[in-house]
Protein backbone atom coordinates (compact mmCIF):
# COMPACT_ATOMS: atom_id res chain seq x y z
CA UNK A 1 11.95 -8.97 13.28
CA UNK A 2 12.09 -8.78 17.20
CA UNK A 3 11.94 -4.76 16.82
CA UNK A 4 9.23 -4.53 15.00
CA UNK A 5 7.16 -8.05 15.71
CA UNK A 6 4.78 -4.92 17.04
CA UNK A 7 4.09 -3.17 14.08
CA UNK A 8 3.45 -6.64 12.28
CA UNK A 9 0.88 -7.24 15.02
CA UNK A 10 -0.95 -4.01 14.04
CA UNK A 11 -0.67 -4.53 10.87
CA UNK A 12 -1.96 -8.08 10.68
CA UNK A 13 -5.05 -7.57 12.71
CA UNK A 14 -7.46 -7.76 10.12
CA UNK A 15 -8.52 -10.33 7.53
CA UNK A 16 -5.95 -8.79 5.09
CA UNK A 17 -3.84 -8.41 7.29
CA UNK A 18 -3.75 -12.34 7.92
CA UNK A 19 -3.74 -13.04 4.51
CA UNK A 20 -1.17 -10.77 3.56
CA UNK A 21 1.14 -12.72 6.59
CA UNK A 22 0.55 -15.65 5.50
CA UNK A 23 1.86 -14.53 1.54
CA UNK A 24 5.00 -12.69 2.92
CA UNK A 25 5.49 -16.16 5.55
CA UNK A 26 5.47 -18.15 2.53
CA UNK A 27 7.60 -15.30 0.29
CA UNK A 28 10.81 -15.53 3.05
CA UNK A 29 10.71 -18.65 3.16
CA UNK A 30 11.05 -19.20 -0.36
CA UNK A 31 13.12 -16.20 -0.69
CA UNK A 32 10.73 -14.43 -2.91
CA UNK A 33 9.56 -11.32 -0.90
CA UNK A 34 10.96 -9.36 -3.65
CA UNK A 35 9.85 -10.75 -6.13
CA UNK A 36 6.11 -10.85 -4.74
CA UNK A 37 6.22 -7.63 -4.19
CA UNK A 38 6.95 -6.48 -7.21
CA UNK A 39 4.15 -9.20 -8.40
CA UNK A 40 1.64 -7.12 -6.40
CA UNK A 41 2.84 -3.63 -7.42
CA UNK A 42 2.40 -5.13 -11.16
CA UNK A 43 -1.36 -6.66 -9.76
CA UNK A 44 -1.71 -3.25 -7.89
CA UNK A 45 -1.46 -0.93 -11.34
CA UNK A 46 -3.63 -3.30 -13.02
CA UNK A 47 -6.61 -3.26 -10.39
CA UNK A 48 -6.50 1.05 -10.77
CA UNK A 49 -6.32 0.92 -14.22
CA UNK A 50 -8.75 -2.11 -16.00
CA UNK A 51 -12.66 -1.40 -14.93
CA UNK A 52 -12.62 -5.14 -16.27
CA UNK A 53 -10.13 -6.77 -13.76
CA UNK A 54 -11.70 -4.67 -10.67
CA UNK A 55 -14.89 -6.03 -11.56
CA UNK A 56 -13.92 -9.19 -11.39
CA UNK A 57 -12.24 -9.20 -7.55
CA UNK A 58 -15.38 -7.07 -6.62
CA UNK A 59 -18.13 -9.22 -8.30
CA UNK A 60 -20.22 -11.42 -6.01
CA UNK A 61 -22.14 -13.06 -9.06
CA UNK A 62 -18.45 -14.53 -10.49
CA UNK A 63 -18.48 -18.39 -9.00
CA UNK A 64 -14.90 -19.26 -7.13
CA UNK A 65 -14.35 -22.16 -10.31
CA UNK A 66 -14.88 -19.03 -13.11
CA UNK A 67 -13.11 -16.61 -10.74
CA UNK A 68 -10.08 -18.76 -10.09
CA UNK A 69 -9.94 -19.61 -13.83
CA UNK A 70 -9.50 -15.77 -14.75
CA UNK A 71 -7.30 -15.03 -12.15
CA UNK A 72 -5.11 -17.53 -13.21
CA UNK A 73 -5.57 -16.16 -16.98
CA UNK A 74 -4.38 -12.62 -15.53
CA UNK A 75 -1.55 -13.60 -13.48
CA UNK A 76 -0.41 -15.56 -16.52
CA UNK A 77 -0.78 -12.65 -18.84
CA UNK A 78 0.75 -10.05 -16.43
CA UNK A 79 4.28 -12.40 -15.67
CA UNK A 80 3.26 -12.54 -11.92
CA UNK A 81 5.36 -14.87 -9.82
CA UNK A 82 3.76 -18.51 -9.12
CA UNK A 83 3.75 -17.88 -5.13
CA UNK A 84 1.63 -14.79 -6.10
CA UNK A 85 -0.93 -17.11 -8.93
CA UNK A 86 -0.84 -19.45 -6.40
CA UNK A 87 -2.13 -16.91 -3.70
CA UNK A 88 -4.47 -15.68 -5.71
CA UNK A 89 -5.91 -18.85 -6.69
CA UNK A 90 -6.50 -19.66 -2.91
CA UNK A 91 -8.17 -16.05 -2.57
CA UNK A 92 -10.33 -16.83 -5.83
CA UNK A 93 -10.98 -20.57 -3.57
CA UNK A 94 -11.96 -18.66 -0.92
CA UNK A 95 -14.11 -15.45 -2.24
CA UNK A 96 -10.95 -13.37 -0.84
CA UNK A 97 -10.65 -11.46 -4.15
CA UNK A 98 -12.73 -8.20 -3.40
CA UNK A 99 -9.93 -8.38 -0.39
CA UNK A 100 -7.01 -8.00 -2.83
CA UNK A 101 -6.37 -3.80 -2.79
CA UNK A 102 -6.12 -4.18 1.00
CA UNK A 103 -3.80 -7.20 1.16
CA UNK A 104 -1.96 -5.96 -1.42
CA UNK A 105 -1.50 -2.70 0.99
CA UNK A 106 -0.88 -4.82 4.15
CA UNK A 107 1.96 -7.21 2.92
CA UNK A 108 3.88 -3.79 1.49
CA UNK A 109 3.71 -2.54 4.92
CA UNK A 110 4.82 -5.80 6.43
CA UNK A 111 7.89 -5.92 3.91
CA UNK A 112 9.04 -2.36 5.27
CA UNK A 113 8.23 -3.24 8.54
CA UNK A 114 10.77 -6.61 8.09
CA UNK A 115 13.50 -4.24 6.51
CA UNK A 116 13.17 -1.48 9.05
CA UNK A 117 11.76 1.02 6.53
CA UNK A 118 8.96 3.29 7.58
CA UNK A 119 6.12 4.48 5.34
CA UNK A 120 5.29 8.52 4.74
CA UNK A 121 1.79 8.92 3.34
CA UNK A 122 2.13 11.95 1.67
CA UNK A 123 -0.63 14.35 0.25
CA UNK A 124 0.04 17.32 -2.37
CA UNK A 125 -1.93 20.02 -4.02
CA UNK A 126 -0.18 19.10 -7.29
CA UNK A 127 2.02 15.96 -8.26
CA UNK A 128 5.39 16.33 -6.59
CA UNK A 129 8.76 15.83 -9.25
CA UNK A 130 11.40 13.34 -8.51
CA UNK A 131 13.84 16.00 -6.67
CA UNK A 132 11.51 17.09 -4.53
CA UNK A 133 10.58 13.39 -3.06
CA UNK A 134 13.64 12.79 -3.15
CA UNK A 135 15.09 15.44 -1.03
CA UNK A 136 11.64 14.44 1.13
CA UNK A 137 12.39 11.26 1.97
CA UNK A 138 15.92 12.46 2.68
CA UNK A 139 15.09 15.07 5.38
CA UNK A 140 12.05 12.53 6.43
CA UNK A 141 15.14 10.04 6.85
CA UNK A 142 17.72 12.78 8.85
CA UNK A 143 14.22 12.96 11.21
CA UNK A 144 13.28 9.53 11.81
CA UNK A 145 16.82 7.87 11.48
CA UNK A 146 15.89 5.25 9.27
CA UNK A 147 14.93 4.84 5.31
CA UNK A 148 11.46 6.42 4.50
CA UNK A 149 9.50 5.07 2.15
CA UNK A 150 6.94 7.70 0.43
CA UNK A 151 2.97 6.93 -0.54
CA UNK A 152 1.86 10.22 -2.49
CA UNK A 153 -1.90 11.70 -2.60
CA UNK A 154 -3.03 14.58 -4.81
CA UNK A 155 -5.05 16.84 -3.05
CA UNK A 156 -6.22 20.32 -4.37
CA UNK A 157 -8.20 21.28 -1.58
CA UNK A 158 -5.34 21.40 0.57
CA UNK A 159 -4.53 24.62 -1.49
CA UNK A 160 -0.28 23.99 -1.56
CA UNK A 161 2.01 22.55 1.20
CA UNK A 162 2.37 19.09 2.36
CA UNK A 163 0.29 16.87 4.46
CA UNK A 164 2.98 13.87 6.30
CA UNK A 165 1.62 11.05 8.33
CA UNK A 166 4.55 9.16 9.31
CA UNK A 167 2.80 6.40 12.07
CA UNK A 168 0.92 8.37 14.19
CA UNK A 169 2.47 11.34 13.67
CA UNK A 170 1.08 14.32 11.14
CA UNK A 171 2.37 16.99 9.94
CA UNK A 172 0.53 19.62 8.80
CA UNK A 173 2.21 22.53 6.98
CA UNK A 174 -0.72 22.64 4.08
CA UNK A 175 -1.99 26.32 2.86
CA UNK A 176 -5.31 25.41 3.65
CA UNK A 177 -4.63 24.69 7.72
CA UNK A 178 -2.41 27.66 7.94
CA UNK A 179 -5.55 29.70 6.68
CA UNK A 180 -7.53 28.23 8.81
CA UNK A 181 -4.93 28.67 11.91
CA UNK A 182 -4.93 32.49 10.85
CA UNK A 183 -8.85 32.89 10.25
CA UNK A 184 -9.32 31.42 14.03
CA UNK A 185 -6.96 33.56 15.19
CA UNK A 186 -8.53 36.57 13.62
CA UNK A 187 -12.04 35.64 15.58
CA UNK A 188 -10.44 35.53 18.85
């Protein structure tokens, strides 16, 4: 990790950050980071789609003893690895839960950071097809030199085009700024 012990830094700044350091610490040492990860991406799909299970991260009123209990109850019932139940047992301990979305988010980015990948977050008017991000993260790779990993958005107001952000970098080439570019230059 010497080349990108930076990026971790970033990354780990915040209190999920630190949390989510501490998980993927523990996952390479026990050889699990794959294994957590797809834990989380399992945890992740569950938080978007049961009101129920957001609710119960998010709720102050749920005491740590009945929110650790039901944790436990849904990492049993969604297969997640132990490291992961045990990690979110010591979140439930700890009134970390409402944390989860953003740890879940940080230790993702440290596990691409750790294998040299690099994260495009991507927005589109309309879905994009499995050829097209494909043959994305293919040029994104010829530009950057090294595998490109892609988050997607859906955004109609961007009219058509794509909207990159690959680190600090955007790229703009959305229907909507080109508009925008051409109305300005209209005015002046």
């Amino acid at each position: 990790m010497e080349n990108s012990g930076g990026i971790q830094g970033n990354i780990t700044a915040g209190l999920a950050g630190r949390y989510a350091s501490a998980l993927f610490d523990l996952a390479r040492e026990s050889n699990a980071i794959d294994s957590v990860q797809k834990s989380l991406s399992v945890l992740k799909t569950a938080l978007a789609d049961s009101a129920d299970l957001s609710a119960l991260v998010s709720s102050p009123v749920v005491g740590r003893s009945d929110a650790a209990k039901a944790i436990a109850a849904v990492a049993k019932a969604l297969k997640l690895d132990s490291l992961t139940a045990k990690f979110l047992g010591v979140l439930a301990d700890n009134r970390r839960l409402a944390d989860l979305a953003g740890m879940i988010d940080a230790y993702n980015a440290i596990v691409a950071a750790h294998r040299g990948e690099v994260t495009a977050k991507v927005t589109s008017a309309h879905p994009l097809s499995a050829e097209q991000l494909k043959a994305l993260a293919a040029n994104l790779k010829t530009r950057v030199g090294r595998d490109v990993q892609i988050a997607t958005t859906v955004d109609p107001a961007i009219l058509g085009g794509l909207v990159v952000q690959l680190g600090s970098q955007l790229i703009d080439g959305s229907i909507r700024t080109r508009l925008n570019s051409f109305a300005q230059a209209m005015k002046g």
